[in-house]
N, C-alpha and C. Protein backbone atom coordinates (compact mmCIF):
# COMPACT_ATOMS: atom_id res chain seq x y z
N UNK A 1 88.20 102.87 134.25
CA UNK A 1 89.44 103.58 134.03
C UNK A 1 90.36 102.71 133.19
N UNK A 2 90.97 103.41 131.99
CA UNK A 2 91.99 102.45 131.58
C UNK A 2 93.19 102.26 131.83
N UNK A 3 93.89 101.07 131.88
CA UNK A 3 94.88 100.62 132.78
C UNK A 3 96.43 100.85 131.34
N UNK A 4 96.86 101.26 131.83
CA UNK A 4 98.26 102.15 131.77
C UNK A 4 99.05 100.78 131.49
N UNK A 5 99.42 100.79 130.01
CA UNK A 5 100.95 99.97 130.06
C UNK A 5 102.21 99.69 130.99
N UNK A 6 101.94 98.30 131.34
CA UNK A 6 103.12 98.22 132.08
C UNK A 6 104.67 98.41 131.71
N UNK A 7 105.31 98.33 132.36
CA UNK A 7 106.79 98.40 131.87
C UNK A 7 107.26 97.61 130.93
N UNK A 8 107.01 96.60 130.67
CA UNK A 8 107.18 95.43 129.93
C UNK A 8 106.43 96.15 128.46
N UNK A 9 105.34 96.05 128.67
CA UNK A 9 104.67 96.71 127.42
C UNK A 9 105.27 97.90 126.94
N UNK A 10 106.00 99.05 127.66
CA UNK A 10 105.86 100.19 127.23
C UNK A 10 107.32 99.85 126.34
N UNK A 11 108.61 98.74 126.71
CA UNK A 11 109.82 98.59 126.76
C UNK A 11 109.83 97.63 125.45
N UNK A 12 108.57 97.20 125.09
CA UNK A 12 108.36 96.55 124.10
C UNK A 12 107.88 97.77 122.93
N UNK A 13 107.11 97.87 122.97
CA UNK A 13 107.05 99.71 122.22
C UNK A 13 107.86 100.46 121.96
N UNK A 14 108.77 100.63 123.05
CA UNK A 14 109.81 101.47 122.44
C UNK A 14 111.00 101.17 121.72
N UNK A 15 111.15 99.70 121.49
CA UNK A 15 111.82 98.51 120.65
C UNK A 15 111.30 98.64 119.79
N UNK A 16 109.78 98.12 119.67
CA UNK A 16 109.40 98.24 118.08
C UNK A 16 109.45 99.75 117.08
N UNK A 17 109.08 100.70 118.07
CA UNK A 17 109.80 101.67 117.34
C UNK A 17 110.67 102.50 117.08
N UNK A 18 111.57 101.84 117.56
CA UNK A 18 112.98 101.81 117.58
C UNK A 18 113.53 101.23 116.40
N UNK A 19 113.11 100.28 116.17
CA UNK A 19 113.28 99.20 115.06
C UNK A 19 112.41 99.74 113.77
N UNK A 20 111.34 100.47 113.62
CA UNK A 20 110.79 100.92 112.57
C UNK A 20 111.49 101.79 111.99
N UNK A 21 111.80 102.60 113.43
CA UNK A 21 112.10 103.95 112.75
C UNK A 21 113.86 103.99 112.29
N UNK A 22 114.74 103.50 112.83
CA UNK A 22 115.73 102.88 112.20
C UNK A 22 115.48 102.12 110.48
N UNK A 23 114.52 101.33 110.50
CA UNK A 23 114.52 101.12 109.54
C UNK A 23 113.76 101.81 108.34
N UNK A 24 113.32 102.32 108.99
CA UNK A 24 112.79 103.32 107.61
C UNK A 24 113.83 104.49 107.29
N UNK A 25 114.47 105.11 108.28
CA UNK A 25 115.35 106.14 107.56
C UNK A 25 116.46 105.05 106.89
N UNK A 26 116.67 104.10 107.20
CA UNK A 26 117.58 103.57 105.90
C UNK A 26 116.95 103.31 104.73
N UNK A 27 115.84 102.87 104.87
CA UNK A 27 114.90 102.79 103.32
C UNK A 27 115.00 104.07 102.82
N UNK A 28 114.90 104.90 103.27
CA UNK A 28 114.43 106.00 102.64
C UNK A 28 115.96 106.58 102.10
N UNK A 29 117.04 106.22 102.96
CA UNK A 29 118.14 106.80 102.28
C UNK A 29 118.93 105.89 101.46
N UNK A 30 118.58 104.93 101.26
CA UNK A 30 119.36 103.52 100.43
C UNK A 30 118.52 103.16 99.82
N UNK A 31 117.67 102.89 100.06
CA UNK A 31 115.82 102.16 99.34
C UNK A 31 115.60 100.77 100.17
N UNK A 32 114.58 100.65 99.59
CA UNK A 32 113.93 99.47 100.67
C UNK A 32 114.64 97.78 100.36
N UNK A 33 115.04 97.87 99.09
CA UNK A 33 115.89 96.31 98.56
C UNK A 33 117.61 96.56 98.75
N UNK A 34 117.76 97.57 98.76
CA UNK A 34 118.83 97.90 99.40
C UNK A 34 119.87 97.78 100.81
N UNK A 35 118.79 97.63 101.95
CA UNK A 35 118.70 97.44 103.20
C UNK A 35 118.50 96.06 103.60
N UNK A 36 119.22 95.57 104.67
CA UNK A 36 118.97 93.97 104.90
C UNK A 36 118.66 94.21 106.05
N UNK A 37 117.69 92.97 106.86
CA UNK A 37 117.26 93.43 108.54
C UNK A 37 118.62 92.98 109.16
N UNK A 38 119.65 92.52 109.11
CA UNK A 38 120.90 92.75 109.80
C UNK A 38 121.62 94.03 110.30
N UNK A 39 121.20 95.18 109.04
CA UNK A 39 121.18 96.11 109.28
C UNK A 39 120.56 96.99 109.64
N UNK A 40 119.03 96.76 109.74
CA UNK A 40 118.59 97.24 110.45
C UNK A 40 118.55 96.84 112.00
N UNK A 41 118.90 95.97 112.07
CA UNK A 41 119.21 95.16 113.50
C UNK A 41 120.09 96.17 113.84
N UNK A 42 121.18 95.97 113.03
CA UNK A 42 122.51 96.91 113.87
C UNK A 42 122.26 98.04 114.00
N UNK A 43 121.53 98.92 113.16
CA UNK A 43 120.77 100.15 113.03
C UNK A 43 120.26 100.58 114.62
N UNK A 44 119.24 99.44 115.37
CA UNK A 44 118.20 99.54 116.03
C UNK A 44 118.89 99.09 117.31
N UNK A 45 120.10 98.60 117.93
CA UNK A 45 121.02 97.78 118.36
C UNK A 45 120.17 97.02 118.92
N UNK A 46 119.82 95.87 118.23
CA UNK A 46 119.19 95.19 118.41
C UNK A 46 119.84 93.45 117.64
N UNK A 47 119.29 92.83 118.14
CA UNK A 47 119.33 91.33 117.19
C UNK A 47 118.40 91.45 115.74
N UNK A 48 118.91 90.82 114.68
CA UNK A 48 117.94 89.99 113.78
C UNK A 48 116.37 89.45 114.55
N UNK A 49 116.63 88.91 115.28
CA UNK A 49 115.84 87.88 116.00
C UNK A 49 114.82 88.58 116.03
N UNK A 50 115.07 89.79 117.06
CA UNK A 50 114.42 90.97 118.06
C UNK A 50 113.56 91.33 116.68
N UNK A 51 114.05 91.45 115.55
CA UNK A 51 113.29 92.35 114.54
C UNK A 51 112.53 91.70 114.22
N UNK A 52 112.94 90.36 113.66
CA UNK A 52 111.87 89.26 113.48
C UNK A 52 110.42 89.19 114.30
N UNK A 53 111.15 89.09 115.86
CA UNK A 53 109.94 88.84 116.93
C UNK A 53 108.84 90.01 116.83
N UNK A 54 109.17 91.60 116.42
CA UNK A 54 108.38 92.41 116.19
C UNK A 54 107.60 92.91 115.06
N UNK A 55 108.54 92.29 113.61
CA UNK A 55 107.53 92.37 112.68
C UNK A 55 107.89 91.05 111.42
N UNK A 56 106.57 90.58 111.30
CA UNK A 56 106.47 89.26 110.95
C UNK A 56 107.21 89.29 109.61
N UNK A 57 107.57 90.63 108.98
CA UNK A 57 108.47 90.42 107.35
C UNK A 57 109.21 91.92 107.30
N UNK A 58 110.15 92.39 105.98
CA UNK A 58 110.31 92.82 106.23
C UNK A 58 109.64 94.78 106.13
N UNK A 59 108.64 94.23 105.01
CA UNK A 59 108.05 95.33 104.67
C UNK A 59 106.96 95.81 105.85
N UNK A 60 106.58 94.90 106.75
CA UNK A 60 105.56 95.27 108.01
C UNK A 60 106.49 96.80 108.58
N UNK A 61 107.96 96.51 108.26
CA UNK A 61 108.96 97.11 109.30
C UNK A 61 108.50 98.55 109.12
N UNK A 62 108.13 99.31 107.75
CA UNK A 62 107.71 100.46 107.09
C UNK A 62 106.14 101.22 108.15
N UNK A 63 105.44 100.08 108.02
CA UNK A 63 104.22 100.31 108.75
C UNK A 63 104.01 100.00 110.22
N UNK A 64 104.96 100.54 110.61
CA UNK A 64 104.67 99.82 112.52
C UNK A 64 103.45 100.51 113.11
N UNK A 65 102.92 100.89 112.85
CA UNK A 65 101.26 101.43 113.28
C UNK A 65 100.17 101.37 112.70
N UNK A 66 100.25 99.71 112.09
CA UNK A 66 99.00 99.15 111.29
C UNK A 66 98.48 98.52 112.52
N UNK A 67 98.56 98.15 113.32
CA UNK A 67 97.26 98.23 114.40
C UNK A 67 96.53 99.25 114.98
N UNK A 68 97.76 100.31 115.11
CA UNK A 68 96.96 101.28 115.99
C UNK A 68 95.82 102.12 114.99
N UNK A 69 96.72 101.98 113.99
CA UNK A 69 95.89 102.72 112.93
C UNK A 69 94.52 102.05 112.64
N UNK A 70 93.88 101.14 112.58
CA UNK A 70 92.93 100.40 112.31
C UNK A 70 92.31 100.44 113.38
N UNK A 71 92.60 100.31 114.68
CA UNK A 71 92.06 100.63 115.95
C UNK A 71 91.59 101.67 116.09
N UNK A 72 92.38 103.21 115.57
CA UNK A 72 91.76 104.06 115.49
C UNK A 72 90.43 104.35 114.40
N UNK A 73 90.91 103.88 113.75
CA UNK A 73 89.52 103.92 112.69
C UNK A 73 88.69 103.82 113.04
N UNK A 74 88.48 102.40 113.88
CA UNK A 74 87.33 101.82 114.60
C UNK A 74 86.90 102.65 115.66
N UNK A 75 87.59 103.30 116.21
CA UNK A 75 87.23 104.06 117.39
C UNK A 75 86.51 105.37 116.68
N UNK A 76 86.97 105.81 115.89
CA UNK A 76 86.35 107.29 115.03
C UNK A 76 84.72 106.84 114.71
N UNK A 77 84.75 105.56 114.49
CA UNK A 77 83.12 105.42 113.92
C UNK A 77 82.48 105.28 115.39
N UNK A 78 82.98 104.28 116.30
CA UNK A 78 82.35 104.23 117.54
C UNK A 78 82.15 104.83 118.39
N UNK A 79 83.18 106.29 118.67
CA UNK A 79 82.98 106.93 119.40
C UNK A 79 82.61 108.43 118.48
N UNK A 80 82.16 108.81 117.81
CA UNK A 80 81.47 109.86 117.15
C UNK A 80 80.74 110.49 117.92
N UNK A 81 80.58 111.81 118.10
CA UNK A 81 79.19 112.48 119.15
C UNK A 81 78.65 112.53 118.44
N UNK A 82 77.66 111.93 119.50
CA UNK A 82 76.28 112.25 119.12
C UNK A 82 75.64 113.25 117.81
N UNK A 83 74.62 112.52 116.71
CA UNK A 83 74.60 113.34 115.72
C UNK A 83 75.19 113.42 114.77
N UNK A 84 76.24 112.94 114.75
CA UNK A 84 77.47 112.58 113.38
C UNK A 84 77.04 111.68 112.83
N UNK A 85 77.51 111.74 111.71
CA UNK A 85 77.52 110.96 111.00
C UNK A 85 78.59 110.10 110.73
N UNK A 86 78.62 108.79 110.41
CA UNK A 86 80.10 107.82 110.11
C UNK A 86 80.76 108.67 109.34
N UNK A 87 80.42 109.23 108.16
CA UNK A 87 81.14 109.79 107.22
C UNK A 87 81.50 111.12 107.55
N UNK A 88 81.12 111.81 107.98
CA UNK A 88 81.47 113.55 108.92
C UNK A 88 82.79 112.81 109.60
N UNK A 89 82.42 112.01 110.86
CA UNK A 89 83.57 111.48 111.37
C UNK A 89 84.65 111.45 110.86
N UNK A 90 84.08 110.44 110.11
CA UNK A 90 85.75 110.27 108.98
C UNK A 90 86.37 111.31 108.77
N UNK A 91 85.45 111.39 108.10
CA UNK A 91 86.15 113.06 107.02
C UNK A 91 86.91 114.26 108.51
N UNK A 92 86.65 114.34 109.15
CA UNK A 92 86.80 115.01 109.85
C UNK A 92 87.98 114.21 110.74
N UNK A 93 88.18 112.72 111.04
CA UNK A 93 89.53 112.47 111.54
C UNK A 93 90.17 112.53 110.22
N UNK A 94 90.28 112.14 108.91
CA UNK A 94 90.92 112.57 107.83
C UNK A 94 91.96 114.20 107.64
N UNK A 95 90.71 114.71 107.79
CA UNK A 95 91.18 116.43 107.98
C UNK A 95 92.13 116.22 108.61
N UNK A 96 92.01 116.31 110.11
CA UNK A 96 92.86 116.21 111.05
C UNK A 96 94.38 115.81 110.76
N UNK A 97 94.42 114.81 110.16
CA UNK A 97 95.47 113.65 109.88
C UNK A 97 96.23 114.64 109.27
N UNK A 98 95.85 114.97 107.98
CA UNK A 98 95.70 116.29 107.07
C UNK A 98 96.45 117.10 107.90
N UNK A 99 96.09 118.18 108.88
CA UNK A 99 96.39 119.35 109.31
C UNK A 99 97.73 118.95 110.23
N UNK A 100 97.61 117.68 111.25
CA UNK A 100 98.97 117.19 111.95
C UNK A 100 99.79 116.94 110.78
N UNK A 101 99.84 116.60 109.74
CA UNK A 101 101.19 116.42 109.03
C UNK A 101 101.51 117.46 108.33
N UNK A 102 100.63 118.63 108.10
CA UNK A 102 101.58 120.23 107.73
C UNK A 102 101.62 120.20 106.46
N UNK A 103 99.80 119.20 105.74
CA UNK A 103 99.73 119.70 104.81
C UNK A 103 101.01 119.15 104.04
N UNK A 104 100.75 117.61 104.03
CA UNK A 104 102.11 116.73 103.00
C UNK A 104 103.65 117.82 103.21
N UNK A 105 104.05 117.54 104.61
CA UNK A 105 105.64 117.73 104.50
C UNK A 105 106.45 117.34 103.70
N UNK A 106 108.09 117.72 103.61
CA UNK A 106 108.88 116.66 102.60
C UNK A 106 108.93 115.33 103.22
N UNK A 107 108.46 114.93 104.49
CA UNK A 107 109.18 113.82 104.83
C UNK A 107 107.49 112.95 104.31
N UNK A 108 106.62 113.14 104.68
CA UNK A 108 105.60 112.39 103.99
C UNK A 108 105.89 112.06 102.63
N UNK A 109 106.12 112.95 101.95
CA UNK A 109 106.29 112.84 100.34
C UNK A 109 106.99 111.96 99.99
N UNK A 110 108.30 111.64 101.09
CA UNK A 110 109.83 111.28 100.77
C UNK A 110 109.20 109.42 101.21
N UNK A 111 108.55 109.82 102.37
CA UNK A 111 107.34 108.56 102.63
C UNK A 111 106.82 107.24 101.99
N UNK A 112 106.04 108.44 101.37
CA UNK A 112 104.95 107.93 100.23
C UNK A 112 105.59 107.53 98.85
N UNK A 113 106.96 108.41 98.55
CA UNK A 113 107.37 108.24 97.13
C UNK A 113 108.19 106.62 97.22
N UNK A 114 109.09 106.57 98.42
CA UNK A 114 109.56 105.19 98.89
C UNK A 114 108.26 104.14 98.72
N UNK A 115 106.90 104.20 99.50
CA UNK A 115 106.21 102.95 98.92
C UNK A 115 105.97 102.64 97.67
N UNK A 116 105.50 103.95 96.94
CA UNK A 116 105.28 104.21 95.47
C UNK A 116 106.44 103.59 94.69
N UNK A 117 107.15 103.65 95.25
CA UNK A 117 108.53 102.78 93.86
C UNK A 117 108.88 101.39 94.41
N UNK A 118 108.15 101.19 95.86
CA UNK A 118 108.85 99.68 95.48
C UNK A 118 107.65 99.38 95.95
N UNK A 119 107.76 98.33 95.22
CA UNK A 119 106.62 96.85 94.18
C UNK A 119 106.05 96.46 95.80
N UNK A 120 107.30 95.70 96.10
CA UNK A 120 106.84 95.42 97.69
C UNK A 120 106.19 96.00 98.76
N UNK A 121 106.07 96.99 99.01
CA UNK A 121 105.94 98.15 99.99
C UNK A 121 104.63 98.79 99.46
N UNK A 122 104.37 98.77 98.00
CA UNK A 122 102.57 98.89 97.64
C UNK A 122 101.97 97.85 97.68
N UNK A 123 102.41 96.64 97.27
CA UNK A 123 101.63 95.21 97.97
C UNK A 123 101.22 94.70 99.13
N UNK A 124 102.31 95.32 100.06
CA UNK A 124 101.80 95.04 101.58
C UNK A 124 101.03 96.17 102.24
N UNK A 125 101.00 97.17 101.77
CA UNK A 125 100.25 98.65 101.60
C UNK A 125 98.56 98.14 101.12
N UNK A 126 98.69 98.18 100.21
CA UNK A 126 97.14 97.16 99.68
C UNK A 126 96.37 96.42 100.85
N UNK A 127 97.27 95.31 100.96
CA UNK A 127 96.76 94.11 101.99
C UNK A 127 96.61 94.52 102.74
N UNK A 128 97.09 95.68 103.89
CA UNK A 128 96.87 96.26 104.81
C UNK A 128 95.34 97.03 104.66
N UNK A 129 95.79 97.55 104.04
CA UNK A 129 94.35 98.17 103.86
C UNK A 129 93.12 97.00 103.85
N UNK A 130 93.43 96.01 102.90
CA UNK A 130 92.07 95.46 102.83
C UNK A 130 91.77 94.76 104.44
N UNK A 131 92.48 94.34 105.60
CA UNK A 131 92.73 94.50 106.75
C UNK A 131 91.79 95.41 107.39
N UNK A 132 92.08 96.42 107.06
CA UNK A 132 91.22 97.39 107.66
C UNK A 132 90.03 97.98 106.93
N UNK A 133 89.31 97.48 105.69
CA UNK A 133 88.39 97.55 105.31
C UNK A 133 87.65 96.12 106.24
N UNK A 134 88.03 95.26 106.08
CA UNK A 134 86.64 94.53 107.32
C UNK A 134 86.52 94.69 108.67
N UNK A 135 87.84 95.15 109.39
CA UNK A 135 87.37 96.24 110.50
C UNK A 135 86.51 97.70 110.45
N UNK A 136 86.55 97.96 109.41
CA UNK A 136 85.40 99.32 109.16
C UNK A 136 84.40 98.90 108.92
N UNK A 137 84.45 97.60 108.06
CA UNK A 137 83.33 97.91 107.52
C UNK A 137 82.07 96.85 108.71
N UNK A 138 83.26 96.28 109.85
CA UNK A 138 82.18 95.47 111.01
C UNK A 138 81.88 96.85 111.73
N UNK A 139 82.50 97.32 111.93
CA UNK A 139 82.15 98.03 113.12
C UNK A 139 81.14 99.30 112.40
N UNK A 140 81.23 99.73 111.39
CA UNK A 140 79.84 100.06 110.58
C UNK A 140 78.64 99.83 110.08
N UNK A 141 78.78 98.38 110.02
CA UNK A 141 77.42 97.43 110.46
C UNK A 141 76.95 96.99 111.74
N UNK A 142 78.20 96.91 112.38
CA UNK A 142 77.55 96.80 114.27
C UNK A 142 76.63 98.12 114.51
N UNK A 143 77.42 99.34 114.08
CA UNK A 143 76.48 100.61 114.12
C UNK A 143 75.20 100.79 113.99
N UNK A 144 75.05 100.32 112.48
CA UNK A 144 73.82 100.76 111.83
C UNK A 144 72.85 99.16 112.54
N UNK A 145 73.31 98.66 113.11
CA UNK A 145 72.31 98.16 114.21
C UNK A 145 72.29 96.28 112.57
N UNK A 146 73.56 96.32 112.09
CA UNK A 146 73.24 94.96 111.25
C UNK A 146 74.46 93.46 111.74
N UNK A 147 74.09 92.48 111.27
CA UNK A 147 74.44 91.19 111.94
C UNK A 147 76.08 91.16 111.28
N UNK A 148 76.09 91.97 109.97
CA UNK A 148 77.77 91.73 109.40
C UNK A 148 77.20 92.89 108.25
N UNK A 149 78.32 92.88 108.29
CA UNK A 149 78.28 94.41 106.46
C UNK A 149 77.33 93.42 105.27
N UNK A 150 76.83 94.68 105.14
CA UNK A 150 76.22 94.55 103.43
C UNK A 150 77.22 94.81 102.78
N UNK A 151 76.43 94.96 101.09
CA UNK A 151 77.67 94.83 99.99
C UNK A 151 77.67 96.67 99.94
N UNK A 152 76.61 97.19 100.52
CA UNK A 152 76.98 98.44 100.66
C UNK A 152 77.79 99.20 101.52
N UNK A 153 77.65 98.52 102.18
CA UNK A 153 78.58 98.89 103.70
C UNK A 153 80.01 98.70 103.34
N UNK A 154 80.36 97.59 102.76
CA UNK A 154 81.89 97.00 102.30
C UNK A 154 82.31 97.64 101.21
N UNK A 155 81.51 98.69 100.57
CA UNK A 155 81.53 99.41 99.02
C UNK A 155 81.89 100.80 99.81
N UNK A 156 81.76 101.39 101.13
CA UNK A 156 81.63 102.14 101.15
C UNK A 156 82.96 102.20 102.05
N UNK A 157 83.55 101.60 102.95
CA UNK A 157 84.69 101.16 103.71
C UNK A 157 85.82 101.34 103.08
N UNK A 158 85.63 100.28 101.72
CA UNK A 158 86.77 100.71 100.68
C UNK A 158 87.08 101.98 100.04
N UNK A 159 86.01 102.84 99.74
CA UNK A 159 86.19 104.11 99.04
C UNK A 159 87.03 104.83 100.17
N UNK A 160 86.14 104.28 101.57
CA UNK A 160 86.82 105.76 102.31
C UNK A 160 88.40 105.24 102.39
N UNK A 161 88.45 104.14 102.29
CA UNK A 161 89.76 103.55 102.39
C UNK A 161 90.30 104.32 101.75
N UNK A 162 90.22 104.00 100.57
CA UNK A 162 90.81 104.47 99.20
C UNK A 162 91.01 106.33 99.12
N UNK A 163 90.54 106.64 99.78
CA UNK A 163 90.97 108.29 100.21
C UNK A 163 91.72 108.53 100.38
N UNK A 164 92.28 107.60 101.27
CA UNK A 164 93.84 108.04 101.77
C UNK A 164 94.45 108.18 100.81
N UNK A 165 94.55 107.18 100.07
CA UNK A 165 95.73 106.96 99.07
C UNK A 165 95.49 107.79 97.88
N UNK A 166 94.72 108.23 98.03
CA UNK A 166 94.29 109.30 96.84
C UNK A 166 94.68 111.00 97.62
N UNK A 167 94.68 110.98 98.72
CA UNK A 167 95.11 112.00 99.25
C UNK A 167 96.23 112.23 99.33
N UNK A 168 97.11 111.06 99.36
CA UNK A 168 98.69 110.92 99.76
C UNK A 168 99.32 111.32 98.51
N UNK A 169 98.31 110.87 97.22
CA UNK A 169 99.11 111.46 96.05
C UNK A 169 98.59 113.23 95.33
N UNK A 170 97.58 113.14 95.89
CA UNK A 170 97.16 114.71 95.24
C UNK A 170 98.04 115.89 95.49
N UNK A 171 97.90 117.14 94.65
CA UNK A 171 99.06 118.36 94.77
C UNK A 171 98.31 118.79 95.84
N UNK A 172 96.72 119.14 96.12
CA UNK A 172 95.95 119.53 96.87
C UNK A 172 95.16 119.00 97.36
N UNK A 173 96.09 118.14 98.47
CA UNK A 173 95.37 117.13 99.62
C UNK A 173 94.10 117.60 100.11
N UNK A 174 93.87 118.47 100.81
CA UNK A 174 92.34 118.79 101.50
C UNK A 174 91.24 118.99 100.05
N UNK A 175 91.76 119.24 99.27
CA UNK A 175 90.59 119.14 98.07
C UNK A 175 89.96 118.36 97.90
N UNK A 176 91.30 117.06 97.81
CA UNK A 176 90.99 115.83 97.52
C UNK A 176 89.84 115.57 97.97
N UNK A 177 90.45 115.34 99.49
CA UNK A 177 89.58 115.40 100.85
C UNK A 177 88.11 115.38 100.66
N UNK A 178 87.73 116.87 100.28
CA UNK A 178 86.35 117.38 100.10
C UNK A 178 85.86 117.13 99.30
N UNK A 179 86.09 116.58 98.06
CA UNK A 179 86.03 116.03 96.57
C UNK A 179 85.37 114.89 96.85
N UNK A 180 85.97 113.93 97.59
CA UNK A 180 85.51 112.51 97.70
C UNK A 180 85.07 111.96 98.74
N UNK A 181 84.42 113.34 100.01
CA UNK A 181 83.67 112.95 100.93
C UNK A 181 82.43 113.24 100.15
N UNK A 182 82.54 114.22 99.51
CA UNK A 182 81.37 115.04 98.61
C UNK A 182 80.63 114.55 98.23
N UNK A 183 81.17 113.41 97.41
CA UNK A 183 80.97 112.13 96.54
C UNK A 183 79.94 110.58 97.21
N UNK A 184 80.91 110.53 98.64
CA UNK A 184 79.99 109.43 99.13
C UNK A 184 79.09 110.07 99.65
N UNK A 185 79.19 111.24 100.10
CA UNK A 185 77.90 111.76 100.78
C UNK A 185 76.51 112.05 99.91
N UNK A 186 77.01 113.00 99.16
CA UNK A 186 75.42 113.19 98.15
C UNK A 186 75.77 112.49 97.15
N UNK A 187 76.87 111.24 96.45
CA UNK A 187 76.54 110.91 95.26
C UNK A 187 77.53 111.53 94.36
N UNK A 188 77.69 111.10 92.97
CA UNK A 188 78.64 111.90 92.04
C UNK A 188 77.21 112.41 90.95
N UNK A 189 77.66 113.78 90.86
CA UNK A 189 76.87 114.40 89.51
C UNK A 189 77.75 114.49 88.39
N UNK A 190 77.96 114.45 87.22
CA UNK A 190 78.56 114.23 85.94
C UNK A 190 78.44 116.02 86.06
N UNK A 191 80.17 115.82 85.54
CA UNK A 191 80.25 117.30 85.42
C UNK A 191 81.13 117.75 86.07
């Protein structure tokens, strides 16, 4: 059975996103160089300190669910029923992701267009990701029954990586979607 966050944990959680989410609606309504963590401190009523202690800079502050998110990843390949495939999986928590956000709302857009313009916020966006390309791409070689990823395995981690962000910018996200599962699955045909 899994054991339930204690109080401490849950009181820490609701600080950190407390503190994200404060700070992102000021990014988003001032911009991200615009905003100082003082103010987002005061934002979050919180200390400087407090913000510090929860995210190691200030652009982490944007992404407060780069663990869980990578955790989940890992869990989509590991826990797959029976018969799936890694890539069905995906594609199919992808979808999902897809259908909970309503089909790129304004506030995704408003999101995505904030990382897209600042320099900073696609650099630590990147790194993150590559983060979670060697968590995919272990736990996709633990799968397929190997000692660490091949160069295929790590070729293939990144693409799906790289979906997202190709989804986040398309007019017709689920196309995308199907376009470039299409692709790793049977291959690209010219044309």
């Amino acid at each position: 059975m899994d054991a339930q966050p204690g109080r401490r944990e849950r009181k820490k959680a609701a600080t950190r996103k407390a503190i994200s989410d404060a700070a992102t609606m000021l990014f988003l309504e001032r911009g991200f160089d615009n905003v100082s963590i003082r103010e987002v401190a005061d934002k979050a009523d919180v200390s400087p300190t407090t913000v510090f202690a929860h995210f190691p800079q200030k652009e982490a502050l944007v992404f407060d669910e780069d663990d869980e998110q990578r955790d989940e990843l890992v869990a989509v390949v590991r826990e797959r029923a029976a018969g799936t495939s890694i890539l069905e999986a995906l594609r199919a928590h992808f979808h999902a992701g897809l259908v909970e956000h309503g089909d790129r709302d304004d506030e995704v857009k408003r999101f995505w267009a904030l990382i897209d313009s600042t320099p900073a916020l696609s650099e630590y966006a990147q790194r993150m990701w590559i983060r979670y390309e060697d968590a995919l791409a272990d736990v996709i070689a633990d799968e397929l029954g190997q000692p660490e990823p091949t160069d295929a395995v790590r070729a293939v981690s990144r693409f799906v990586l790289q979906i997202q962000l190709l989804i986040a910018e398309a007019p017709k996200p689920f196309e995308m979607l199907d376009a470039s599962f299409a692709i790793l699955e049977r291959g690209w045909v010219e044309g």
